[in-house]
C-alpha atoms as a PDB file:
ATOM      1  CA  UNK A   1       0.000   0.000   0.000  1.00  0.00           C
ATOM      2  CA  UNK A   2       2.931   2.400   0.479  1.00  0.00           C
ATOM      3  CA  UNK A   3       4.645   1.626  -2.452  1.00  0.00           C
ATOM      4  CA  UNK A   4       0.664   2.156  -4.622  1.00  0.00           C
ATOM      5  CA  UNK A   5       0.749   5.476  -2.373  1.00  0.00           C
ATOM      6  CA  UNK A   6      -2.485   4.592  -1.237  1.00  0.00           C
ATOM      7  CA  UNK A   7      -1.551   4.150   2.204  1.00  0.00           C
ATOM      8  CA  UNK A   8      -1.685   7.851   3.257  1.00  0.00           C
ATOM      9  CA  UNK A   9      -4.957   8.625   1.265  1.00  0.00           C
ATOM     10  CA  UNK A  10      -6.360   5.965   3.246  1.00  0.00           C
ATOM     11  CA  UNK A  11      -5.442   7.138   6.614  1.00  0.00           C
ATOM     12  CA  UNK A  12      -6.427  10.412   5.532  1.00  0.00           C
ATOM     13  CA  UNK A  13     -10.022   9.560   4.680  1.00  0.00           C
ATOM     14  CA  UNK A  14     -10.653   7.250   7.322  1.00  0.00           C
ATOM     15  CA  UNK A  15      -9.920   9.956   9.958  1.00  0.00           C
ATOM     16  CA  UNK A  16     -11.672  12.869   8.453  1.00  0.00           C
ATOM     17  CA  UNK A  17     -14.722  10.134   7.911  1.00  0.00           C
ATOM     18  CA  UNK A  18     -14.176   8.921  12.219  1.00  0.00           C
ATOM     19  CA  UNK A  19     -14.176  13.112  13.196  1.00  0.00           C
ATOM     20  CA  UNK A  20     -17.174  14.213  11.892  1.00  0.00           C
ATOM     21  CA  UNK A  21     -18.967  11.214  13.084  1.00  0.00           C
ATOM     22  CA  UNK A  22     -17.626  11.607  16.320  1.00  0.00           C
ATOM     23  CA  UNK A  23     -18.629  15.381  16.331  1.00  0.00           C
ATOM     24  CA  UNK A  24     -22.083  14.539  14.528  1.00  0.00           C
ATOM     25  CA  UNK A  25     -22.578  11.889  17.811  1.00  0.00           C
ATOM     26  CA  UNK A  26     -21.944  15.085  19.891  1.00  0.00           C
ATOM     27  CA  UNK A  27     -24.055  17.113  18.139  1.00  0.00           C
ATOM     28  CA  UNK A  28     -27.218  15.183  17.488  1.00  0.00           C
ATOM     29  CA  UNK A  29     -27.240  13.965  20.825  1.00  0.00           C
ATOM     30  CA  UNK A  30     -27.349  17.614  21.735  1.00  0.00           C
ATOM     31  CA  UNK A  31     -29.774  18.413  19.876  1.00  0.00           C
ATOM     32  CA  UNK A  32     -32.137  15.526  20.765  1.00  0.00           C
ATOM     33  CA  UNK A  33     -32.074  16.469  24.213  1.00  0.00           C
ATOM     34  CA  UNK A  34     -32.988  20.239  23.551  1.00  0.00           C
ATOM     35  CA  UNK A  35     -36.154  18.878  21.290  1.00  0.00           C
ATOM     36  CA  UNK A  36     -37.111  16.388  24.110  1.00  0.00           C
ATOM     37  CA  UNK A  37     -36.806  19.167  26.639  1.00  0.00           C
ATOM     38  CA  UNK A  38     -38.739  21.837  25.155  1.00  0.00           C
ATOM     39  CA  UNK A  39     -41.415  19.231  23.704  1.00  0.00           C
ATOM     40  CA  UNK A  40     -42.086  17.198  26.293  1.00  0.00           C
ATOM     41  CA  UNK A  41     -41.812  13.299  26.669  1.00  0.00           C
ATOM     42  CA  UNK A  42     -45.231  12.750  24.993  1.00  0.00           C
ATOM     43  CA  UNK A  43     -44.758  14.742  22.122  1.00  0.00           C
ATOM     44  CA  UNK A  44     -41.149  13.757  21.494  1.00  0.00           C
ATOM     45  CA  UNK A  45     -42.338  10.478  21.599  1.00  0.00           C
ATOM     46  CA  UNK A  46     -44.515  10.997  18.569  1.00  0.00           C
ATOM     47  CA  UNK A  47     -41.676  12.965  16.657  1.00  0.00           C
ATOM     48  CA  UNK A  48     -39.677   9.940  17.534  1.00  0.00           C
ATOM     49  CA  UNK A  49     -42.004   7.345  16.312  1.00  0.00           C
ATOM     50  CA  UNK A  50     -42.865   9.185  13.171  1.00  0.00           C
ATOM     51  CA  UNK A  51     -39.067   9.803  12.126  1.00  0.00           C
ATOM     52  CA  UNK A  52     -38.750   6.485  12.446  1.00  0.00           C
ATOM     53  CA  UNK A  53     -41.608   5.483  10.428  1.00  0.00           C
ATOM     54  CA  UNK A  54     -40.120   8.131   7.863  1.00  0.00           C
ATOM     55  CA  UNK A  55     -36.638   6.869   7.825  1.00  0.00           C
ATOM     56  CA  UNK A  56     -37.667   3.005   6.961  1.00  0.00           C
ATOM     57  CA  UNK A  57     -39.482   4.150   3.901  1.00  0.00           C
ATOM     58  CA  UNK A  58     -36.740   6.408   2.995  1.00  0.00           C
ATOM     59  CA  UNK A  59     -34.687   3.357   3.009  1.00  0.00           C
ATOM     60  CA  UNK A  60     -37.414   1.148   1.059  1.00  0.00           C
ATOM     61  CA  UNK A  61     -37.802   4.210  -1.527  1.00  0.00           C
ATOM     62  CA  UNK A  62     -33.756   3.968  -2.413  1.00  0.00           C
ATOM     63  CA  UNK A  63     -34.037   0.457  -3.809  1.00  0.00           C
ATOM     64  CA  UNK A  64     -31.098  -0.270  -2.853  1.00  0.00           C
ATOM     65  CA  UNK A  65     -29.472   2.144  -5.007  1.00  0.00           C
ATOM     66  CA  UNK A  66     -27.113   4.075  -2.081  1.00  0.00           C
ATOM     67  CA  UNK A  67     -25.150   1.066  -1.836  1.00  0.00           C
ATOM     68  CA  UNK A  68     -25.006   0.334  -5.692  1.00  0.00           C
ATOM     69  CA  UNK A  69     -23.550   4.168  -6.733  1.00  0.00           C
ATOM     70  CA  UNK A  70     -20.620   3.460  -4.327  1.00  0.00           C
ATOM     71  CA  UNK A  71     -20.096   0.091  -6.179  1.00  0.00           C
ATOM     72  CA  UNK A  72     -20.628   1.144 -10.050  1.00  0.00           C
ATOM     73  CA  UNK A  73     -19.185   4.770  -9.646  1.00  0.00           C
ATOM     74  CA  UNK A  74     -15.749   3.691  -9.278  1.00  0.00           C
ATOM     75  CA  UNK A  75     -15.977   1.451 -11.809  1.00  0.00           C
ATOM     76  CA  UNK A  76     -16.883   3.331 -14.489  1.00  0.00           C
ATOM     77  CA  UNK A  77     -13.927   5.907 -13.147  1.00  0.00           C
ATOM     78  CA  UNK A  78     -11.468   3.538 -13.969  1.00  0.00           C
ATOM     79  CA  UNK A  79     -13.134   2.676 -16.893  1.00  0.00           C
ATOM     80  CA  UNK A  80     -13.214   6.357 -17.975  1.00  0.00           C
ATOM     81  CA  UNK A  81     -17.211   5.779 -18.794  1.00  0.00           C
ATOM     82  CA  UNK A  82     -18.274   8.988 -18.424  1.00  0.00           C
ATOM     83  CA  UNK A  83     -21.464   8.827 -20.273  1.00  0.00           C
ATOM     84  CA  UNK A  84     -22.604   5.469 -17.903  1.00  0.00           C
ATOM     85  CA  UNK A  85     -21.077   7.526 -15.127  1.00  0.00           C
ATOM     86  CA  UNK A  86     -23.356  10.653 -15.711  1.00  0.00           C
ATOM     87  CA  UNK A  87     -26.652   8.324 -15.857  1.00  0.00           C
ATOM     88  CA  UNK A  88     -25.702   6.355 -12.858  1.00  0.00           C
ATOM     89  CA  UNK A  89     -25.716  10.461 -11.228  1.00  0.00           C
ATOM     90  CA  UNK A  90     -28.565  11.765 -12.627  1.00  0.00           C
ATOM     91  CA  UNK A  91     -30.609   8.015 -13.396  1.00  0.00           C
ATOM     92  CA  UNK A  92     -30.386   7.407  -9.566  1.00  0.00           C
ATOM     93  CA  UNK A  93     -31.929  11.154  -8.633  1.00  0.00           C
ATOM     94  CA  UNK A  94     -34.727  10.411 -11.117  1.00  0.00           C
ATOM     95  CA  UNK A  95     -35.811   7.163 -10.148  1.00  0.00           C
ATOM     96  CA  UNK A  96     -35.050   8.108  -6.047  1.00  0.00           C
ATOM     97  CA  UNK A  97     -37.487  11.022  -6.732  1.00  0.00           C
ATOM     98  CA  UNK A  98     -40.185   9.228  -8.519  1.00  0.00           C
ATOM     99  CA  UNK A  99     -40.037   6.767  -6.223  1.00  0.00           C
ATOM    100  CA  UNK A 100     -39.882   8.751  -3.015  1.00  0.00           C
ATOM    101  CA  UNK A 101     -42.959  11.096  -4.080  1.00  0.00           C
ATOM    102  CA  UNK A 102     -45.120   8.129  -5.202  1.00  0.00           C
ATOM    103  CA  UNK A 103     -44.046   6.386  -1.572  1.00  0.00           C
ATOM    104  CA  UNK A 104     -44.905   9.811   0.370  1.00  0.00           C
ATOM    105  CA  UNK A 105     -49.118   9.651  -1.353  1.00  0.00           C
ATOM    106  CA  UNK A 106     -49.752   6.338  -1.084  1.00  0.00           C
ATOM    107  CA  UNK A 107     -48.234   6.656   2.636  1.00  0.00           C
ATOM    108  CA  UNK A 108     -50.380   9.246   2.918  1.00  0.00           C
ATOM    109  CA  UNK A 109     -53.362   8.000   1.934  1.00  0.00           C
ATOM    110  CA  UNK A 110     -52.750   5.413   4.138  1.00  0.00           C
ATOM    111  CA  UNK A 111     -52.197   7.120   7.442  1.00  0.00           C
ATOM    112  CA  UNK A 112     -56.038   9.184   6.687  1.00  0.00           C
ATOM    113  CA  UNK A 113     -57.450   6.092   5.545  1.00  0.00           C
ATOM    114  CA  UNK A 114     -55.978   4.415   8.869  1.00  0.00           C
ATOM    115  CA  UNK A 115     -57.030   7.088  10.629  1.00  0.00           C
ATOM    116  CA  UNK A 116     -60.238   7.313   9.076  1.00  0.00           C
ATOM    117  CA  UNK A 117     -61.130   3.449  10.474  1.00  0.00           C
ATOM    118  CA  UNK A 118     -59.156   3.321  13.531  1.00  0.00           C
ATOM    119  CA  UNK A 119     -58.227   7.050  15.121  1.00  0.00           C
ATOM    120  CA  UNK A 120     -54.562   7.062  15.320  1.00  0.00           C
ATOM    121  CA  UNK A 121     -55.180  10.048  17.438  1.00  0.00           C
ATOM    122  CA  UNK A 122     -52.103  12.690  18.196  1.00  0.00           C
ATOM    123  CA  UNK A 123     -49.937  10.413  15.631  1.00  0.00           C
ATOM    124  CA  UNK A 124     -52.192  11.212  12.772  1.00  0.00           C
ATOM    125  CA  UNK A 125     -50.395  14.766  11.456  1.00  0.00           C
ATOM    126  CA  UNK A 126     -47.231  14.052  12.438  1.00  0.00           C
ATOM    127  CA  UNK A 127     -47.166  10.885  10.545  1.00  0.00           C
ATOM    128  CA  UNK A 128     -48.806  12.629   7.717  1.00  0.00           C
ATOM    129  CA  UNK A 129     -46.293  15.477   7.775  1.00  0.00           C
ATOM    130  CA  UNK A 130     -43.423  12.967   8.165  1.00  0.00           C
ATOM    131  CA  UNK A 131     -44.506  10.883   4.867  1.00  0.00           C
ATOM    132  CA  UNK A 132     -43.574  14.113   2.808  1.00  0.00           C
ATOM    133  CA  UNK A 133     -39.689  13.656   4.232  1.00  0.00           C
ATOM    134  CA  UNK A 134     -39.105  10.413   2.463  1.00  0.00           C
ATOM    135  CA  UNK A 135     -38.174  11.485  -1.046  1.00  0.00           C
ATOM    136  CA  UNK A 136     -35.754  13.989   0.870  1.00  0.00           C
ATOM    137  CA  UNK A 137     -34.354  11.188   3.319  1.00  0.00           C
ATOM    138  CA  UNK A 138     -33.664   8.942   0.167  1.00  0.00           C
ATOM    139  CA  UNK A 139     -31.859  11.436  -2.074  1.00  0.00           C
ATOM    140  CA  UNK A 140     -29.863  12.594   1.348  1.00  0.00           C
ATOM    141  CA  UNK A 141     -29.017   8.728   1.758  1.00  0.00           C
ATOM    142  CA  UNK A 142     -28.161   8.549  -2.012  1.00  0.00           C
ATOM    143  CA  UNK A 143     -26.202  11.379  -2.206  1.00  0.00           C
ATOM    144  CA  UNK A 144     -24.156  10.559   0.115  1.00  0.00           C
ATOM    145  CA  UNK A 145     -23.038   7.681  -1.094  1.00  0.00           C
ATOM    146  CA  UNK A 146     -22.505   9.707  -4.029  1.00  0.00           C
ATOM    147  CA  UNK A 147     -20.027  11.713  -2.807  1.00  0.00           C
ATOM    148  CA  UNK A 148     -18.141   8.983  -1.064  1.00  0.00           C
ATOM    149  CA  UNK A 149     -17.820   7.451  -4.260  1.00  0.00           C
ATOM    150  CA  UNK A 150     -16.068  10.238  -5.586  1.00  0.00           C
ATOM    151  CA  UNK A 151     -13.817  10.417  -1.865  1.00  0.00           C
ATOM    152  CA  UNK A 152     -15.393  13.747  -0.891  1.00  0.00           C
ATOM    153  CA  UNK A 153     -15.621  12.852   2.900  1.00  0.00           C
ATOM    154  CA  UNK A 154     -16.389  16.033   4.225  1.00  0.00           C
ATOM    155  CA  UNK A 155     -18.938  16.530   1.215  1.00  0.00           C
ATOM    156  CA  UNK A 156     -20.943  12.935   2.229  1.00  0.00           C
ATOM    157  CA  UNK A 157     -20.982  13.143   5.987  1.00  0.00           C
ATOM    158  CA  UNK A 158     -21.058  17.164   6.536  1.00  0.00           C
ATOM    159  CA  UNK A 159     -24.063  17.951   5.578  1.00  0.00           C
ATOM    160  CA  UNK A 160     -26.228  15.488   6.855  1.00  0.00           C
ATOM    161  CA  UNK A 161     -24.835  14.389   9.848  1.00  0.00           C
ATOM    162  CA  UNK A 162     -23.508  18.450  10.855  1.00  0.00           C
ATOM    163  CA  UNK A 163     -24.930  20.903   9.067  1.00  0.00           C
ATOM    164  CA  UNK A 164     -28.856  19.241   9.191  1.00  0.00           C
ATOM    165  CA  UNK A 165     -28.948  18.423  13.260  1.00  0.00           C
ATOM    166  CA  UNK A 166     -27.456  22.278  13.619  1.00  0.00           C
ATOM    167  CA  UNK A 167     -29.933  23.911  11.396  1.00  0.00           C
ATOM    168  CA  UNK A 168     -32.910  22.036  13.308  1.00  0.00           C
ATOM    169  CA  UNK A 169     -31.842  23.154  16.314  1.00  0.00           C
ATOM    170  CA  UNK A 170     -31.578  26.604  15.387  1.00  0.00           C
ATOM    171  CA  UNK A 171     -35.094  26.606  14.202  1.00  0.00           C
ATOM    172  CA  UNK A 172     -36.590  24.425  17.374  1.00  0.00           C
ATOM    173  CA  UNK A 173     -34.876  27.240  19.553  1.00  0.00           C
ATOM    174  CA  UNK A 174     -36.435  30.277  17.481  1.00  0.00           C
ATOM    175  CA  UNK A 175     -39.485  28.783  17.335  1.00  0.00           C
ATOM    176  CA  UNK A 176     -39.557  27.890  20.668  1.00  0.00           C
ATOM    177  CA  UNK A 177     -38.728  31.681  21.523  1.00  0.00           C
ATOM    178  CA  UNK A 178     -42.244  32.148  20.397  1.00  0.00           C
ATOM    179  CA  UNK A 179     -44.584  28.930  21.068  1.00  0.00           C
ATOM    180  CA  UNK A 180     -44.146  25.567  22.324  1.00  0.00           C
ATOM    181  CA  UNK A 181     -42.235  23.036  19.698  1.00  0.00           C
ATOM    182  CA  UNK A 182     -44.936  20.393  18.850  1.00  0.00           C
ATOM    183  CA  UNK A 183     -44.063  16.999  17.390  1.00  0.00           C
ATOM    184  CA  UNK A 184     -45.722  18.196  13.621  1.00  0.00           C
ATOM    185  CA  UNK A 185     -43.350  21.666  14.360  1.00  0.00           C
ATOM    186  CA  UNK A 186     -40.287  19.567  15.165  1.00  0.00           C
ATOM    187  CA  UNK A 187     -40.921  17.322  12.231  1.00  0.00           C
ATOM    188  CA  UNK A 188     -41.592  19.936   9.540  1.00  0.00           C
ATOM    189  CA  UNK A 189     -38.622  21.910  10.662  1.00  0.00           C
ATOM    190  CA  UNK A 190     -36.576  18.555  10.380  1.00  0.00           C
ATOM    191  CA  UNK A 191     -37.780  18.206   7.058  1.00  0.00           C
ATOM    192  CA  UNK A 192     -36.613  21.965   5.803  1.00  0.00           C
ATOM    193  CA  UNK A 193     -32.964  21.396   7.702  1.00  0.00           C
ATOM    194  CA  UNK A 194     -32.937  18.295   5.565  1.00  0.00           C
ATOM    195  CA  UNK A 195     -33.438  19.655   2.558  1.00  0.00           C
ATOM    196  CA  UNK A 196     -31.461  23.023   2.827  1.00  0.00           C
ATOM    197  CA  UNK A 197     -28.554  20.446   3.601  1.00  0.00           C
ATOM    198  CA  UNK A 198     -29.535  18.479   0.835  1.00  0.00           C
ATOM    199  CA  UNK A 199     -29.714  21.197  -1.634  1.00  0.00           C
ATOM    200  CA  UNK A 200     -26.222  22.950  -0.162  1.00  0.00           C
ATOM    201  CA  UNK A 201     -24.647  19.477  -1.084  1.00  0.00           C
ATOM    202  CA  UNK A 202     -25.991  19.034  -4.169  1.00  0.00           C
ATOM    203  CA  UNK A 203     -24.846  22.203  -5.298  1.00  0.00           C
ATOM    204  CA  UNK A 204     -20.991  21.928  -3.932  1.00  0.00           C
ATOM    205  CA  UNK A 205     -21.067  18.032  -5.509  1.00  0.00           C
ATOM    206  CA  UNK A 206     -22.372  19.440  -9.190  1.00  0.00           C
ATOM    207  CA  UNK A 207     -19.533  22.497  -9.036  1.00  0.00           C
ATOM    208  CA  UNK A 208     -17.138  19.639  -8.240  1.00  0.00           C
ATOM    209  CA  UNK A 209     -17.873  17.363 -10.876  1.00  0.00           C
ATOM    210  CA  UNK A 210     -15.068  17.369 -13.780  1.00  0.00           C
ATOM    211  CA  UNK A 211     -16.419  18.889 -17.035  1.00  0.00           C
ATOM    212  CA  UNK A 212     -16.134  15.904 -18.612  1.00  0.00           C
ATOM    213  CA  UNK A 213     -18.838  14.674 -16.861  1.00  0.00           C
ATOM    214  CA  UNK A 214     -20.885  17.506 -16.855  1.00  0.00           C
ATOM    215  CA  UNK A 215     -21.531  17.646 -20.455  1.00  0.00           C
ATOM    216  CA  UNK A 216     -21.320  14.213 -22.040  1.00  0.00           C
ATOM    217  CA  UNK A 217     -24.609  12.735 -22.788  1.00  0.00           C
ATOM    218  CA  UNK A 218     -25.782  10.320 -19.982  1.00  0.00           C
ATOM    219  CA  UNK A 219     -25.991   6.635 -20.976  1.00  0.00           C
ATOM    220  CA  UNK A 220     -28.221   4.188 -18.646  1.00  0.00           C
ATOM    221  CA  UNK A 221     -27.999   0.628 -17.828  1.00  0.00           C
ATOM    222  CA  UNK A 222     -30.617   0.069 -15.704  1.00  0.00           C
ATOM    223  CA  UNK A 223     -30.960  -3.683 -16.074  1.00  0.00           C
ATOM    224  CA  UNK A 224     -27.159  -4.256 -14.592  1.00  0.00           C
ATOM    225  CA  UNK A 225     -28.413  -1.501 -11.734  1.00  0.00           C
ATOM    226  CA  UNK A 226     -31.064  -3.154 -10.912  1.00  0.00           C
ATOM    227  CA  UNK A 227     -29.584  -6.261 -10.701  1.00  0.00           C
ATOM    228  CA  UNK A 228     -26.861  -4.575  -7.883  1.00  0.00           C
ATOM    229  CA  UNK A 229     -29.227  -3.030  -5.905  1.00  0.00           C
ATOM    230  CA  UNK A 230     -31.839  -5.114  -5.043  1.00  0.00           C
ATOM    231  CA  UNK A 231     -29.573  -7.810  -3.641  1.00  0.00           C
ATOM    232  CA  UNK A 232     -28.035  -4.594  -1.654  1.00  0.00           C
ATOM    233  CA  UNK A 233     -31.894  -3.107  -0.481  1.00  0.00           C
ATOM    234  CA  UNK A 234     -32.607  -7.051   1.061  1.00  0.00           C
ATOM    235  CA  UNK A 235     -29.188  -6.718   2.844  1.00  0.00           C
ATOM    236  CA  UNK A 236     -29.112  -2.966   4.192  1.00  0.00           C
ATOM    237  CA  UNK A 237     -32.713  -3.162   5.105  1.00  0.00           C
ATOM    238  CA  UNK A 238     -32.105  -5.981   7.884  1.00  0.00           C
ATOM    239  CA  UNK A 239     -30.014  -3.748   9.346  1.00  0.00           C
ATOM    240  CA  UNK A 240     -31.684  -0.693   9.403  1.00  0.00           C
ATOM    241  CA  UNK A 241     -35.428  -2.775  10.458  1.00  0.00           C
ATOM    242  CA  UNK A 242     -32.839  -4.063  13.532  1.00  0.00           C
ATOM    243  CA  UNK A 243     -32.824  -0.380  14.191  1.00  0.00           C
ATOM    244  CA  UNK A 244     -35.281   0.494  14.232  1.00  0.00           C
ATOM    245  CA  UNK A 245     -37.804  -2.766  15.441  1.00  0.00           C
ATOM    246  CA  UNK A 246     -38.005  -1.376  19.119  1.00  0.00           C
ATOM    247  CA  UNK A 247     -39.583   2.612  18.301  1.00  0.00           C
ATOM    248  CA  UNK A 248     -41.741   0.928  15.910  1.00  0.00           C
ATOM    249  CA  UNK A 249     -42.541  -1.666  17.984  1.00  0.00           C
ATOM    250  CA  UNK A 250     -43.726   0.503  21.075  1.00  0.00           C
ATOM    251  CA  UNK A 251     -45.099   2.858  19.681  1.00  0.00           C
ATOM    252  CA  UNK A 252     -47.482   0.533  17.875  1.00  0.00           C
ATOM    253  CA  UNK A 253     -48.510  -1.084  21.285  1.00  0.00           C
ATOM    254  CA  UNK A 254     -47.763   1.599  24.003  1.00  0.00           C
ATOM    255  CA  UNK A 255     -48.223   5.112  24.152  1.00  0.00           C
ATOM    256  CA  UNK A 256     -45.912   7.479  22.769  1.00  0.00           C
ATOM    257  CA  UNK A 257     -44.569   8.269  26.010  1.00  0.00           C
ATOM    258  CA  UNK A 258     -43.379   5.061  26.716  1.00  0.00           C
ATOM    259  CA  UNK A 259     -41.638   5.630  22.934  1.00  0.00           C
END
């Protein structure tokens, strides 16, 4: 590895990638306990339950692709593929988006029509809120990946794991200044942090890409990314239902307080 001279890249990448998660740990756990103090147990406990709820679909609505773009990207690099390197950019966006907005009205629909049969009471706004965060939650997952495929650390991780936990807490604490932060508040706030982060790194990534990316005509093989993530969405999704199993699973059978 020293004599490829990947050695010190490496190193390099691996530590800026361990500080900002070790900052981010700081930070969100700061900022979790600022929301839970000025909402309350019982309505953090909805804002819990309902980000959670949010964040599975998220996962669903990326197919898998996340983990594919940090597989294919690279290869077509070394390739020099730039036209199958464009698509797998812009093709993933597309069909994350498509997928994500179609996933946020038919959850929707199905949180009033749950509602409509069996009150979900105080969960039933915040959940319908929350559904509108998926599409934004899966492009934030796929971009990242994105940019870690093209070893900008501080591009992948900043944003969402920094810059989107600071900019919620900013807006909890003004609103709070002027009314009590309510699980729908905190959740719709989330959902703007998330996507002023989201659109901040989508703008740095696009100003970063070479030129002979940006304007070669974009070639798609969808069958051959298909066949990558799907595999990938069975595999990642154990993981992130192991995550998630025990908010889900109270908050289905207890009271959001005891989420």
């Amino acid at each position: 590895m020293q004599r490829s001279g990947l050695l010190a890249p490496l190193i390099r990448g691996a530590g800026t990638a361990l500080t900002i998660q070790v900052v981010s740990a700081g930070v969100l756990y700061g900022s979790h306990l600022l929301l839970a103090r000025w909402m309350g147990t019982t309505e953090y406990g909805i804002y819990d339950y309902a980000s959670a709820v949010g964040l599975l679909l998220a996962f669903a609505a990326g197919f898998g692709l996340p983990t594919a773009v940090l597989r294919l990207i690279p290869t077509y690099q070394v390739r020099e593929d730039w036209a199958l390197l464009r698509g797998m950019i812009w093709g993933s966006w597309q069909q994350t988006c498509w997928v994500g907005a179609i996933a946020s009205i038919c959850g929707t629909i199905a949180v009033l029509g749950v509602d409509a049969t069996r009150s979900l009471g105080a969960y039933t706004l915040p959940l319908a809120v929350g559904m509108w965060a998926i599409p934004v939650l899966a492009l934030t997952n796929l971009q990242l990946e994105i940019a870690r495929a093209f070893h900008q650390i501080v591009l992948a991780y900043a944003p969402s794991l920094l810059v989107q936990p600071l900019l919620l807490t900013i807006a909890a604490a003004v609103w709070q200044l002027r009314q009590d932060v309510t699980s729908t508040v905190a959740i719709a706030l989330s959902l703007l942090a998330t996507l002023l982060a989201l659109a901040l790194q989508g703008f740095l990534f696009h100003r970063s890409l070479d030129a002979n990316i940006r304007t070669v005509r974009p070639a798609y093989d969808r069958s051959r990314w298909r066949r990558e993530a799907l595999p990938l969405l069975l595999v990642g999704g154990s993981h992130i239902i192991l995550n998630r199993t025990d908010t889900l699973t109270i908050g289905a059978l207890l009271s959001a307080k005891e989420v």
